[in-house]
Protein backbone atom coordinates (compact mmCIF):
# COMPACT_ATOMS: atom_id res chain seq x y z
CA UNK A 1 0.00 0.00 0.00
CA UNK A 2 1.15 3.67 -0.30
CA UNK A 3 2.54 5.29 2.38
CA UNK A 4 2.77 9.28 2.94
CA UNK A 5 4.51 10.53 5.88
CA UNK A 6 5.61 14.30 6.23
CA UNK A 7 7.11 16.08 9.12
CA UNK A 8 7.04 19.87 8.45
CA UNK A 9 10.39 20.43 10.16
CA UNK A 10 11.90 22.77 9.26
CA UNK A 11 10.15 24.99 7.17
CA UNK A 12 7.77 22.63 5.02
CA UNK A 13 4.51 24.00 6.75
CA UNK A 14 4.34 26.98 4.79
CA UNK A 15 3.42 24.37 1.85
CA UNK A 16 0.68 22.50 4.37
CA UNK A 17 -0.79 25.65 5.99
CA UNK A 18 -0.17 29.44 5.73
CA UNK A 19 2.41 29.46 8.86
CA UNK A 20 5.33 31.12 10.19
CA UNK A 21 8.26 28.82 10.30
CA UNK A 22 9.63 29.87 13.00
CA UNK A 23 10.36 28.53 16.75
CA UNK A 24 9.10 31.83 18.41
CA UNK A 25 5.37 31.42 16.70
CA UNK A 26 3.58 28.69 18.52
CA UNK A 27 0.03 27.66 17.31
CA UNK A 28 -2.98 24.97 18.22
CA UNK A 29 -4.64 23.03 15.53
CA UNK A 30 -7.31 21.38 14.35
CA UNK A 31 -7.49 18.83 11.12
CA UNK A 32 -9.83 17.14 8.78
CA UNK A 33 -8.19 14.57 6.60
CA UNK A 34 -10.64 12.44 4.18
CA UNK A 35 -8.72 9.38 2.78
CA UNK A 36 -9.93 6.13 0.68
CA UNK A 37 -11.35 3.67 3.14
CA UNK A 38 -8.23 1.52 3.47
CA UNK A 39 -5.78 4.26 4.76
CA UNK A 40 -5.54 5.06 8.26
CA UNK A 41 -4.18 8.88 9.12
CA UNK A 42 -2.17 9.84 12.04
CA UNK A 43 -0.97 13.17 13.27
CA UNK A 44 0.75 15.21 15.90
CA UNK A 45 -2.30 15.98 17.65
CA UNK A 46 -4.94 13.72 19.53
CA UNK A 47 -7.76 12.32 17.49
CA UNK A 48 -11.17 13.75 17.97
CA UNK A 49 -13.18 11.29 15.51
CA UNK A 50 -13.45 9.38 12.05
CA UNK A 51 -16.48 9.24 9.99
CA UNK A 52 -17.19 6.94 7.38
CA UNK A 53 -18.60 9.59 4.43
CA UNK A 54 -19.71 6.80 2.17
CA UNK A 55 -18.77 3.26 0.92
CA UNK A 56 -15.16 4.72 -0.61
CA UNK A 57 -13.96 7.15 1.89
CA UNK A 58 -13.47 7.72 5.55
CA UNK A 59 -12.87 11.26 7.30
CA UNK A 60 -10.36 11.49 10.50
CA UNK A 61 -10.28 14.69 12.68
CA UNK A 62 -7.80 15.55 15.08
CA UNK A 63 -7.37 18.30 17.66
CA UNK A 64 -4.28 19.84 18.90
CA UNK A 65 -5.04 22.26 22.57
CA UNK A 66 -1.37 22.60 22.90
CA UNK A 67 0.52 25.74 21.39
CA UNK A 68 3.17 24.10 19.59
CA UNK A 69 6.18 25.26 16.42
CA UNK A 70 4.61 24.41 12.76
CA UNK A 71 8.40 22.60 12.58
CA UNK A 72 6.12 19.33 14.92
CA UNK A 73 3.01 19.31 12.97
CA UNK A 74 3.29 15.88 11.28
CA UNK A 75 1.17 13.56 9.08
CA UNK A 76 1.07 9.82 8.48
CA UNK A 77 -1.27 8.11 5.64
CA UNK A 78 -1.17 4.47 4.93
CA UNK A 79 -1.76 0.77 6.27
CA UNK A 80 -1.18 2.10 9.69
CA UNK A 81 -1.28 0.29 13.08
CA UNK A 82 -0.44 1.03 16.41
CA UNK A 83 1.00 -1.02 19.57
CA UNK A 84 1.29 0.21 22.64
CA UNK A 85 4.41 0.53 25.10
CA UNK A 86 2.70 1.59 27.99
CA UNK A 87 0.12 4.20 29.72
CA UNK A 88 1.07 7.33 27.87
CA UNK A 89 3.37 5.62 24.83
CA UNK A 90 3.03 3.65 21.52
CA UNK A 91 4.67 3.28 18.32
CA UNK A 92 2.46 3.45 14.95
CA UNK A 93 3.64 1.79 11.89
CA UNK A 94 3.13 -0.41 9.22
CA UNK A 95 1.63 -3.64 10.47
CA UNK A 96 4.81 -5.70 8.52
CA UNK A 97 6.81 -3.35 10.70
CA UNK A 98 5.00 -2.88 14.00
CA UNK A 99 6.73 -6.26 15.90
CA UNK A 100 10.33 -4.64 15.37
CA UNK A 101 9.62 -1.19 16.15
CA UNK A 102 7.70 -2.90 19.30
């Protein structure tokens, strides 16, 4: 399956969202990503719902309260999984990939 990550460190946000690049700006967010049904979407920020839209495609939302640099906004797309390593920890990846990174 396809796989998009993207990290907008250190100054890709300006092509994601009209941002400063900059350390000393600090902003919340909030997201709406609609993929194909069999993609899963991650991001730096907590997830705040997905909505199946119709038979082909699926909408995630995420929320992000805490004032952060555009450089940590990230983005994940693809067969995605995620294991978890404890109360407040996990590791998302691939599921061919998830047992290593474990």
């Amino acid at each position: 399956m396809p796989y998009l990550f993207t990290q907008c460190q250190a100054i890709a946000c300006r092509s994601v969202a009209p941002m400063q690049d900059t350390p000393g700006i600090k902003a919340t967010y909030d997201a709406r990503v609609t993929v194909p049904n069999q993609y899963k979407v991650k991001m730096s920020a907590n997830s705040t719902g997905e909505t199946q839209l119709n038979k082909t495609h699926t909408l995630f939302e995420f929320k992000n309260d805490i004032k952060i640099p555009s450089y940590l906004i990230a983005l994940a797309i693809g067969d995605l999984e995620r294991a978890s390593l404890g109360k407040r920890v996990g590791v998302i990846s691939e599921p061919a990939q998830l047992k290593s990174a474990v």
